[in-house]
PDB file of N, CA and C in Angstrom:
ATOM      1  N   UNK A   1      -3.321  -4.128  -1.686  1.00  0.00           N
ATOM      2  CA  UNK A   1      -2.379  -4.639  -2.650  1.00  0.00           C
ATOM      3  C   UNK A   1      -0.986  -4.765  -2.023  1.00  0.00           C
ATOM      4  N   UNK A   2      -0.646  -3.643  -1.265  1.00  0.00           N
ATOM      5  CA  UNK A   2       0.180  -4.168  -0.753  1.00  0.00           C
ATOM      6  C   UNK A   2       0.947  -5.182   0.309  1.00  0.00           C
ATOM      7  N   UNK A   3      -0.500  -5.018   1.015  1.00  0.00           N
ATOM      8  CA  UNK A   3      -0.523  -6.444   2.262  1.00  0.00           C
ATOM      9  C   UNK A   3      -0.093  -7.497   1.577  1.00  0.00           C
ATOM     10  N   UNK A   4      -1.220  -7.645   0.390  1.00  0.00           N
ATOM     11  CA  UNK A   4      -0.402  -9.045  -0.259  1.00  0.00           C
ATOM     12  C   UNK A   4       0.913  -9.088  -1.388  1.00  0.00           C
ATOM     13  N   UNK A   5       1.474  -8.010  -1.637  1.00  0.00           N
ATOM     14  CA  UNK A   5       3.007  -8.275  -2.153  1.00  0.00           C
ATOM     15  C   UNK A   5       3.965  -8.616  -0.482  1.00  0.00           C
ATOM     16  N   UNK A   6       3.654  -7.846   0.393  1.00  0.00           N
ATOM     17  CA  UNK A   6       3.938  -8.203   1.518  1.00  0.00           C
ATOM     18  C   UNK A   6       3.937  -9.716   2.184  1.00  0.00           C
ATOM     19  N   UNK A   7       2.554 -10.537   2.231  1.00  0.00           N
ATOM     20  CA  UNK A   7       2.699 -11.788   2.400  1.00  0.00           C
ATOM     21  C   UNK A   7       3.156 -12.311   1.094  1.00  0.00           C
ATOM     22  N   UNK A   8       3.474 -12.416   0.071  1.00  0.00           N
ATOM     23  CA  UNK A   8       4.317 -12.818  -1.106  1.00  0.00           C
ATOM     24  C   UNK A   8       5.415 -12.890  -0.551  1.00  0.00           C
ATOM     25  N   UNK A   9       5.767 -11.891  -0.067  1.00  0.00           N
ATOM     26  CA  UNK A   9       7.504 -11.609   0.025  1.00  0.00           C
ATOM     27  C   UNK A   9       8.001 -12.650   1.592  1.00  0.00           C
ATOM     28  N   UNK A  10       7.140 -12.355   2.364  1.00  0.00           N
ATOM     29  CA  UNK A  10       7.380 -13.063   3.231  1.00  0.00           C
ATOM     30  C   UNK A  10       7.051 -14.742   3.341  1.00  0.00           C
ATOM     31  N   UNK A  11       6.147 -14.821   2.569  1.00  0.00           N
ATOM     32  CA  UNK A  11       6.062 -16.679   2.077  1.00  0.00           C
ATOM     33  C   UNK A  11       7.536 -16.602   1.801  1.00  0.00           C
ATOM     34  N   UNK A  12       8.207 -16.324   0.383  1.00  0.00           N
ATOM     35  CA  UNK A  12       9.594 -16.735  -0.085  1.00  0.00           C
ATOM     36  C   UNK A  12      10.460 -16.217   0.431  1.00  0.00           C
ATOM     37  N   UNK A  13      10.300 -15.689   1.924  1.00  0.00           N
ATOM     38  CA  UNK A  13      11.681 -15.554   2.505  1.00  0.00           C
ATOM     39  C   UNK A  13      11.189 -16.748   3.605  1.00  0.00           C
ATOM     40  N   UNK A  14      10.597 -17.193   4.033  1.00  0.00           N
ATOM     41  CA  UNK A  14      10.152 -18.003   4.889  1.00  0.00           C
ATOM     42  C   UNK A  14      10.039 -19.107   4.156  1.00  0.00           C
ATOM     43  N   UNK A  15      10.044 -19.324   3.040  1.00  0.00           N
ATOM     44  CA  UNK A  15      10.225 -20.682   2.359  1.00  0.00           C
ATOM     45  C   UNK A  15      12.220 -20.777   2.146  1.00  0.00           C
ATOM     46  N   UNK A  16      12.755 -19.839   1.847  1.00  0.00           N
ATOM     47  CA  UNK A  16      13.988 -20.050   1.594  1.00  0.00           C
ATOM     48  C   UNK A  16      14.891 -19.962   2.836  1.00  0.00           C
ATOM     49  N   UNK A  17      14.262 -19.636   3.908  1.00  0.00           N
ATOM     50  CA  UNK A  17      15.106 -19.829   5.366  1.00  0.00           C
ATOM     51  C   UNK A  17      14.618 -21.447   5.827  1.00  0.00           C
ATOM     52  N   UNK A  18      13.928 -22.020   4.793  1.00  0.00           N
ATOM     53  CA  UNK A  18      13.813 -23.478   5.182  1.00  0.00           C
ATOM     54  C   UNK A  18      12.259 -23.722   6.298  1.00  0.00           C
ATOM     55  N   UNK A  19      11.996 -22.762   6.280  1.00  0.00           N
ATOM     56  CA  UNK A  19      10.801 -22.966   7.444  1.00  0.00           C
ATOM     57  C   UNK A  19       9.603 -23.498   7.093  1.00  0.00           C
ATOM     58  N   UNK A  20       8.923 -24.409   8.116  1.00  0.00           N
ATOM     59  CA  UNK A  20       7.853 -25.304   7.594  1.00  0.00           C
ATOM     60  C   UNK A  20       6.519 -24.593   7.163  1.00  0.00           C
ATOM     61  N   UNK A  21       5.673 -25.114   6.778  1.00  0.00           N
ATOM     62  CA  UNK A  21       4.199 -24.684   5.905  1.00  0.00           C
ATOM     63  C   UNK A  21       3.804 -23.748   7.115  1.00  0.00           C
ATOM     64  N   UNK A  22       3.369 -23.921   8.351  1.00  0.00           N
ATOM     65  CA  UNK A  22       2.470 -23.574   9.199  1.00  0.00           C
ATOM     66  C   UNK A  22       3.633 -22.174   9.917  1.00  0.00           C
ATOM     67  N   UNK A  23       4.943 -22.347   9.750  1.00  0.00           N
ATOM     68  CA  UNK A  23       5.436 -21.196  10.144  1.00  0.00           C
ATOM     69  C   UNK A  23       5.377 -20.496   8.865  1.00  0.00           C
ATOM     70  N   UNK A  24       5.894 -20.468   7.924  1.00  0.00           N
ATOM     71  CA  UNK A  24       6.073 -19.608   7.064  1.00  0.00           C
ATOM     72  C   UNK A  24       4.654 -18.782   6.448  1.00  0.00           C
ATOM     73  N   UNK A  25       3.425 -19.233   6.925  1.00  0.00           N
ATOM     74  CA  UNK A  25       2.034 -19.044   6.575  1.00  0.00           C
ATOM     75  C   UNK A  25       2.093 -18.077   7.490  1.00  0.00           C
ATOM     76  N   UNK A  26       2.253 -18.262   8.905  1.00  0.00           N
ATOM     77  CA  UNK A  26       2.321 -17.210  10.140  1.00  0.00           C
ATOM     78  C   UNK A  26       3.156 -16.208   9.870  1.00  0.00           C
ATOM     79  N   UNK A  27       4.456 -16.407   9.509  1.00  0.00           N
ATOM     80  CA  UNK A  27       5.343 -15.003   8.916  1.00  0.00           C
ATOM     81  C   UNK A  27       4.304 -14.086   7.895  1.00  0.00           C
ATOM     82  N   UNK A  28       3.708 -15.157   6.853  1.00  0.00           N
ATOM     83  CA  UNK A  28       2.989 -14.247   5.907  1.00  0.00           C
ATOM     84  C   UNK A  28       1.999 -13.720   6.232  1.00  0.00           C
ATOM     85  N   UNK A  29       0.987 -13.871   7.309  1.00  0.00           N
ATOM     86  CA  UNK A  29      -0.020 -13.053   7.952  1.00  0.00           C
ATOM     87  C   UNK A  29       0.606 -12.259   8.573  1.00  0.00           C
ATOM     88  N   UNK A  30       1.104 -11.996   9.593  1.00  0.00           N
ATOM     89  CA  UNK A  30       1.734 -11.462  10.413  1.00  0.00           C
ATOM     90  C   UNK A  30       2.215 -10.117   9.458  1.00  0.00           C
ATOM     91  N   UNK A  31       2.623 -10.738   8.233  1.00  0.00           N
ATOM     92  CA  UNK A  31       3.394  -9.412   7.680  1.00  0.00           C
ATOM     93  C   UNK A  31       2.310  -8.736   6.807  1.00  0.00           C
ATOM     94  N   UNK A  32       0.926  -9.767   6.444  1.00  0.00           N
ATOM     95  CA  UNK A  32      -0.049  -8.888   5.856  1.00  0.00           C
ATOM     96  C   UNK A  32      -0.561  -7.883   6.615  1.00  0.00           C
ATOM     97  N   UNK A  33      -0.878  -8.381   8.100  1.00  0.00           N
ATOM     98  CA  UNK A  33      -1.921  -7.054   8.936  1.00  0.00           C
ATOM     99  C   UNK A  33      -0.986  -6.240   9.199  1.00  0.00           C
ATOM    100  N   UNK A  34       0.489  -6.001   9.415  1.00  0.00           N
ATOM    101  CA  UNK A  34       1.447  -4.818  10.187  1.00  0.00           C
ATOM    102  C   UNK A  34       1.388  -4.277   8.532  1.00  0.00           C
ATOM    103  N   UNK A  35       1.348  -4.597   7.618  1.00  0.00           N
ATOM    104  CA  UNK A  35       1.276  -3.710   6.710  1.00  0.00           C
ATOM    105  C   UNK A  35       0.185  -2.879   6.200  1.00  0.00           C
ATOM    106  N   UNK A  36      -1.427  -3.984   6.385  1.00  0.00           N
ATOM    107  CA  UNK A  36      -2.562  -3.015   6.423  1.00  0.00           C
ATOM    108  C   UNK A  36      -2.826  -2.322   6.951  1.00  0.00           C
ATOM    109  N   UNK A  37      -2.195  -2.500   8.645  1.00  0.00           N
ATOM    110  CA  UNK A  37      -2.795  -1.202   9.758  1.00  0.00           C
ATOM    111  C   UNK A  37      -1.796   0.111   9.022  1.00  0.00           C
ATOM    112  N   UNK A  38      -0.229  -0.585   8.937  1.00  0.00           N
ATOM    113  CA  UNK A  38       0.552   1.011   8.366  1.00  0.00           C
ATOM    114  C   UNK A  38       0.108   1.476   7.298  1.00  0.00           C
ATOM    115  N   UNK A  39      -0.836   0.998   6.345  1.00  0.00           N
ATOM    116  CA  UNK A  39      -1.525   1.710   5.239  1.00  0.00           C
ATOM    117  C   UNK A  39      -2.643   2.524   6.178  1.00  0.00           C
ATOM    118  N   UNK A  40      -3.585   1.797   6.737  1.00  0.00           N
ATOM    119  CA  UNK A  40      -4.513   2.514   7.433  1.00  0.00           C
ATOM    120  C   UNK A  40      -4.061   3.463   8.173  1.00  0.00           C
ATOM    121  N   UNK A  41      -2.925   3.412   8.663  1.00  0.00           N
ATOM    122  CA  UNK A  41      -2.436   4.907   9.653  1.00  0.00           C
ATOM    123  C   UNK A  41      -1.949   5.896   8.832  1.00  0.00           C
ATOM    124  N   UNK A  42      -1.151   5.586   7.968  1.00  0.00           N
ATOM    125  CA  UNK A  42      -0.972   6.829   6.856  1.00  0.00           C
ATOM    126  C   UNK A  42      -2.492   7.436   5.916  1.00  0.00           C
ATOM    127  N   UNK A  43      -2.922   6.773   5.636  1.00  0.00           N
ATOM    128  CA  UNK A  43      -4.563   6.952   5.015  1.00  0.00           C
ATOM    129  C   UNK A  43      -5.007   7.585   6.434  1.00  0.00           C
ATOM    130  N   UNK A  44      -5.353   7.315   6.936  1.00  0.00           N
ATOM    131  CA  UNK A  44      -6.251   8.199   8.724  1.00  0.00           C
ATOM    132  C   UNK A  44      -5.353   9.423   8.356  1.00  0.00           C
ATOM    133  N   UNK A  45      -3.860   9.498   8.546  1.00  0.00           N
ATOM    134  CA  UNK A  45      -2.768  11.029   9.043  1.00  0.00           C
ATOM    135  C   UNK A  45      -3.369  11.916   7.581  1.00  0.00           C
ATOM    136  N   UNK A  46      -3.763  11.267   6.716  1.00  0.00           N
ATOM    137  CA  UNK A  46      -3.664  12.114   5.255  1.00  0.00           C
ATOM    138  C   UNK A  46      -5.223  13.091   5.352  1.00  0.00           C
ATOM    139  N   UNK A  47      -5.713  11.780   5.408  1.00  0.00           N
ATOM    140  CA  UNK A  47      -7.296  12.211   5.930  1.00  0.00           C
ATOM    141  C   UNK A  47      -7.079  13.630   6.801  1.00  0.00           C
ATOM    142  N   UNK A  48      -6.683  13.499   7.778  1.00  0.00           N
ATOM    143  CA  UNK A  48      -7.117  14.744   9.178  1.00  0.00           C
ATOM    144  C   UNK A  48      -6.356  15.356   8.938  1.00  0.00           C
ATOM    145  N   UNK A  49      -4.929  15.556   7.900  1.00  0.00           N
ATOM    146  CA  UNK A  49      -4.133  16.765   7.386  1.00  0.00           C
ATOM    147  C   UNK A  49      -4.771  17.676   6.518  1.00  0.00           C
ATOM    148  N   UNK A  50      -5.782  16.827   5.420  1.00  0.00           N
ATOM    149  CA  UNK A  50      -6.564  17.151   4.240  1.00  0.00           C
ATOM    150  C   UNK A  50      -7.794  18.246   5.629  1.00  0.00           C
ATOM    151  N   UNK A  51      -8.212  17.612   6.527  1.00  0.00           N
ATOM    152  CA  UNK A  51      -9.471  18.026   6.977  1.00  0.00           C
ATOM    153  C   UNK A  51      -9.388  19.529   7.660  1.00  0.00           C
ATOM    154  N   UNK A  52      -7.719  19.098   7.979  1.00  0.00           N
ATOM    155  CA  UNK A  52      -7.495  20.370   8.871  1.00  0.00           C
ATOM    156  C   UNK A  52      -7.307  21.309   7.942  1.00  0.00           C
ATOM    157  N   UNK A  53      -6.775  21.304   6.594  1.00  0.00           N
ATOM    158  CA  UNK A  53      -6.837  22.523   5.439  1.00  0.00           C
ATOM    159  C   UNK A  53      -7.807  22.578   5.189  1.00  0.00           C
ATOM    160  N   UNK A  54      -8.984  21.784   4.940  1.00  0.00           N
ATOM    161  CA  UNK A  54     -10.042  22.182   4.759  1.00  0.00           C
ATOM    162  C   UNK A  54     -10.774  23.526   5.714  1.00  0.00           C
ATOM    163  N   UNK A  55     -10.170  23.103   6.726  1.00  0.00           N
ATOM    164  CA  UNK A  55     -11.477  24.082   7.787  1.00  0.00           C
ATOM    165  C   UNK A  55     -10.360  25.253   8.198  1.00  0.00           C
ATOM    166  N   UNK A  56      -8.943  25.069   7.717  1.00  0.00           N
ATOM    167  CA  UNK A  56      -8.397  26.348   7.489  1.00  0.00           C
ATOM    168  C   UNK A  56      -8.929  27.375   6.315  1.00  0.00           C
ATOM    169  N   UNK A  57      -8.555  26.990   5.439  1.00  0.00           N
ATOM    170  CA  UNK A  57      -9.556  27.511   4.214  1.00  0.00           C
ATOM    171  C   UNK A  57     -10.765  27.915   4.243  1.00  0.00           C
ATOM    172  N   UNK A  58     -11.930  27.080   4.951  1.00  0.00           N
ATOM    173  CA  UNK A  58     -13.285  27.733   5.433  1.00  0.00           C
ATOM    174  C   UNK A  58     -13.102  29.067   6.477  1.00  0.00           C
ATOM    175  N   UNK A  59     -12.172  28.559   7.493  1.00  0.00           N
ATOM    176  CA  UNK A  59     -12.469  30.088   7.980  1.00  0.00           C
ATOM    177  C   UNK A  59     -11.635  31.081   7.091  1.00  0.00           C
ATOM    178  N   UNK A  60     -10.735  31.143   6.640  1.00  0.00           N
ATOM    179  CA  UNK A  60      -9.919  31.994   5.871  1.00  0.00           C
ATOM    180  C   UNK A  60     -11.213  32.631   4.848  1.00  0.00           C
ATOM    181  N   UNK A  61     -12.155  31.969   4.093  1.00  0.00           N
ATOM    182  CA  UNK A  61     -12.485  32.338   2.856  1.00  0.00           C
ATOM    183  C   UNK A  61     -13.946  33.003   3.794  1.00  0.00           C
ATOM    184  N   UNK A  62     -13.851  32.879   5.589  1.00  0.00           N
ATOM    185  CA  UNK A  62     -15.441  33.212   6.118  1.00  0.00           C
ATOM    186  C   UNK A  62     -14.846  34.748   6.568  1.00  0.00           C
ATOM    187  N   UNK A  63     -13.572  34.925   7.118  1.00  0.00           N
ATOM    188  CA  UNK A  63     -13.235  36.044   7.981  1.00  0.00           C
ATOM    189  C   UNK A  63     -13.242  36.885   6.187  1.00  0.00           C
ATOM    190  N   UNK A  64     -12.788  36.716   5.194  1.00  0.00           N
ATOM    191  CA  UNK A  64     -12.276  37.567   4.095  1.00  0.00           C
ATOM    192  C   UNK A  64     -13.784  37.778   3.166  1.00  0.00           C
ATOM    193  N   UNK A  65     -14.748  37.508   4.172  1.00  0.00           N
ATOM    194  CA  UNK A  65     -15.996  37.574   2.935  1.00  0.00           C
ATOM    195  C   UNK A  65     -16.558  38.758   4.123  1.00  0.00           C
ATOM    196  N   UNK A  66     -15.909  38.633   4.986  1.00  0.00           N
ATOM    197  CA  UNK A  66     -17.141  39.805   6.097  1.00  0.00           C
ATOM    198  C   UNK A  66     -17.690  38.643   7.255  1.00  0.00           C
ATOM    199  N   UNK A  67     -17.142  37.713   7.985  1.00  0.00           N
ATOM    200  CA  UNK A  67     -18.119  37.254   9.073  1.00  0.00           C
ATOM    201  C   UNK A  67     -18.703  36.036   8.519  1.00  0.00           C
ATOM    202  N   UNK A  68     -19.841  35.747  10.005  1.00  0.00           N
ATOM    203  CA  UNK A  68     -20.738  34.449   9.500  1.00  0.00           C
ATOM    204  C   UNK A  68     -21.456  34.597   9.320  1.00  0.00           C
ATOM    205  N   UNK A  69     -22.374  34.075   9.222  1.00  0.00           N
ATOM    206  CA  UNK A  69     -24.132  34.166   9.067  1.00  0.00           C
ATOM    207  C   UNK A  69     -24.782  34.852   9.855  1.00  0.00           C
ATOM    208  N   UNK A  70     -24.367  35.224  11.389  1.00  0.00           N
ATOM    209  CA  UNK A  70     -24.671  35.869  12.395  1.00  0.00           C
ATOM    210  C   UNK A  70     -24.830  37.080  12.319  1.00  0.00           C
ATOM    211  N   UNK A  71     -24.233  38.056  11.374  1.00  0.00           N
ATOM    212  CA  UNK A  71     -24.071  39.032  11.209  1.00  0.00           C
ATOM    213  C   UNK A  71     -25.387  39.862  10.426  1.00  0.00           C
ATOM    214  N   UNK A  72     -25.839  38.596   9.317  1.00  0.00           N
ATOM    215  CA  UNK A  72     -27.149  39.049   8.584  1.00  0.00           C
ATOM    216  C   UNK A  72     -28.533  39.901   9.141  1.00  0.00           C
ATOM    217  N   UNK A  73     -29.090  39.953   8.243  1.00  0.00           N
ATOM    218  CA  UNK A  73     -30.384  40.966   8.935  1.00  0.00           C
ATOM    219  C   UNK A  73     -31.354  40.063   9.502  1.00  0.00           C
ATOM    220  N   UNK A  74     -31.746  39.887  10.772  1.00  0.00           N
ATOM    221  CA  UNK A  74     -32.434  39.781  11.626  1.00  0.00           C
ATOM    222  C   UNK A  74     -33.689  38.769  10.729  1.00  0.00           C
ATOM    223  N   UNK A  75     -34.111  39.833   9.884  1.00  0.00           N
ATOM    224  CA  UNK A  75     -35.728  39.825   9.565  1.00  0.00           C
ATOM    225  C   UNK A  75     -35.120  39.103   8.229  1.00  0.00           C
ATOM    226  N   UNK A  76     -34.412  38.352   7.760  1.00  0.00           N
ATOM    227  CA  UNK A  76     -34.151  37.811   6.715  1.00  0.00           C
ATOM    228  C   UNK A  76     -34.292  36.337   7.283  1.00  0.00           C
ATOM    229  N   UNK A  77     -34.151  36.016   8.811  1.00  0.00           N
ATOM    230  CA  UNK A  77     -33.967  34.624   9.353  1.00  0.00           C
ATOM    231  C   UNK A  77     -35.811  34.448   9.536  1.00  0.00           C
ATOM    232  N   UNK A  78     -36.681  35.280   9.856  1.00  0.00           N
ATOM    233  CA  UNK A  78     -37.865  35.140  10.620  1.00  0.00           C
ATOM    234  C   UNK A  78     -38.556  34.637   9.067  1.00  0.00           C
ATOM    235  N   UNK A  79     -39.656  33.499   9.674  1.00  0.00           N
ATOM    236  CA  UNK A  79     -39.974  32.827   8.778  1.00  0.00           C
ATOM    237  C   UNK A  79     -41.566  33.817   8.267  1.00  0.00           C
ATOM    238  N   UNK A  80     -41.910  34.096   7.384  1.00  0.00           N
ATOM    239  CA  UNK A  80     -43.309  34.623   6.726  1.00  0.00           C
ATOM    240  C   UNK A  80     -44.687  34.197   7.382  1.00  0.00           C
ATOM    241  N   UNK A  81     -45.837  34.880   7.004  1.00  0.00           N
ATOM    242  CA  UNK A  81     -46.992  33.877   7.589  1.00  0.00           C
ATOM    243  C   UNK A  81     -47.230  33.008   6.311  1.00  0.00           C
ATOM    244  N   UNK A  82     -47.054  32.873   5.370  1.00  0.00           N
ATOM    245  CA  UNK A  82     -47.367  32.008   4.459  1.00  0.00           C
ATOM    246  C   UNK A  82     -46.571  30.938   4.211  1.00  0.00           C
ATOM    247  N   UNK A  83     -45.480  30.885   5.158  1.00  0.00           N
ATOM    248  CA  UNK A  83     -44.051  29.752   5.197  1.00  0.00           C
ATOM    249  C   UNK A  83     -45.056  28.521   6.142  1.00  0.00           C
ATOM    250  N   UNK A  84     -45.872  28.843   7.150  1.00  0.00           N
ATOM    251  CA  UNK A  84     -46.490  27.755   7.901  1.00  0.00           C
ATOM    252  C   UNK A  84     -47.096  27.180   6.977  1.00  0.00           C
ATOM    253  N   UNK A  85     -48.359  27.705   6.036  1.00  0.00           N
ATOM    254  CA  UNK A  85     -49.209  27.417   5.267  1.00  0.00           C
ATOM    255  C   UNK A  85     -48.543  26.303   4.287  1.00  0.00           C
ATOM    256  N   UNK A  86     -47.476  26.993   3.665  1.00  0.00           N
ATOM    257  CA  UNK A  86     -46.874  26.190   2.494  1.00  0.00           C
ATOM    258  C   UNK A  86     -46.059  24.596   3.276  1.00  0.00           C
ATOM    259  N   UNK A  87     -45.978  24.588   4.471  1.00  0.00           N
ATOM    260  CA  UNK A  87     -45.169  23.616   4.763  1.00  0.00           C
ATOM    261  C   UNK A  87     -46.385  23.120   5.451  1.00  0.00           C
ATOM    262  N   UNK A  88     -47.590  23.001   5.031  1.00  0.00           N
ATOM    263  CA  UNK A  88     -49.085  22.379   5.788  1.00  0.00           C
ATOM    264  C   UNK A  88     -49.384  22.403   7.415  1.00  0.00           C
ATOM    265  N   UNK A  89     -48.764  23.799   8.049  1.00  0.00           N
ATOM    266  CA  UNK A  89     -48.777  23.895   9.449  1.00  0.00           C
ATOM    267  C   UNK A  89     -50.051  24.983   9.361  1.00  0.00           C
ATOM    268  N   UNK A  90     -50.952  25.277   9.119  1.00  0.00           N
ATOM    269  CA  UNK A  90     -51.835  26.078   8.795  1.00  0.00           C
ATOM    270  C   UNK A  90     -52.399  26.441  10.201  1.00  0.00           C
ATOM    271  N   UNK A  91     -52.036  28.335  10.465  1.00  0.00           N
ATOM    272  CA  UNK A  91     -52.255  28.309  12.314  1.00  0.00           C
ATOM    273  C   UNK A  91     -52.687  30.065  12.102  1.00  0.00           C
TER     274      UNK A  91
END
């Protein structure tokens, strides 16, 4: 949306500096993509600011619970003899 208030704005400044169809069309592209990539670069910076609190928060909420998964009992990871059976590996 804003690319194109952007080429808007730049058609009627490029129409009122007198400039012909094929330039003032080029001002207005020109000013649509430098404005989509600067949306896309602020959208990307927001993104990987958001991502990096995210995985602050994960470890924060992993160290304050006791550790990772690593820590669990051994014999809670080892799979049953009836876990082959049920998943049709029958041995």
């Amino acid at each position: 949306m804003a690319g194109l208030a952007a080429m808007f704005l730049a058609y009627v400044l490029g129409s009122s500096m007198g400039l012909n169809d094929t330039a003032t069309f080029m001002a207005s592209c020109v000013a649509f993509v430098a404005v989509a990539l600067w949306t896309d670069s602020r959208l990307a910076r927001r993104r990987r600011q958001a991502a990096r609190a995210a995985q602050a928060r994960r470890e924060a909420a992993r160290e304050h619970t006791g550790g990772d998964h690593a820590s669990r009992d051994a014999s809670s990871l080892t799979p049953d003899a009836e876990s082959r059976k049920r998943d049709g590996r029958a041995g």
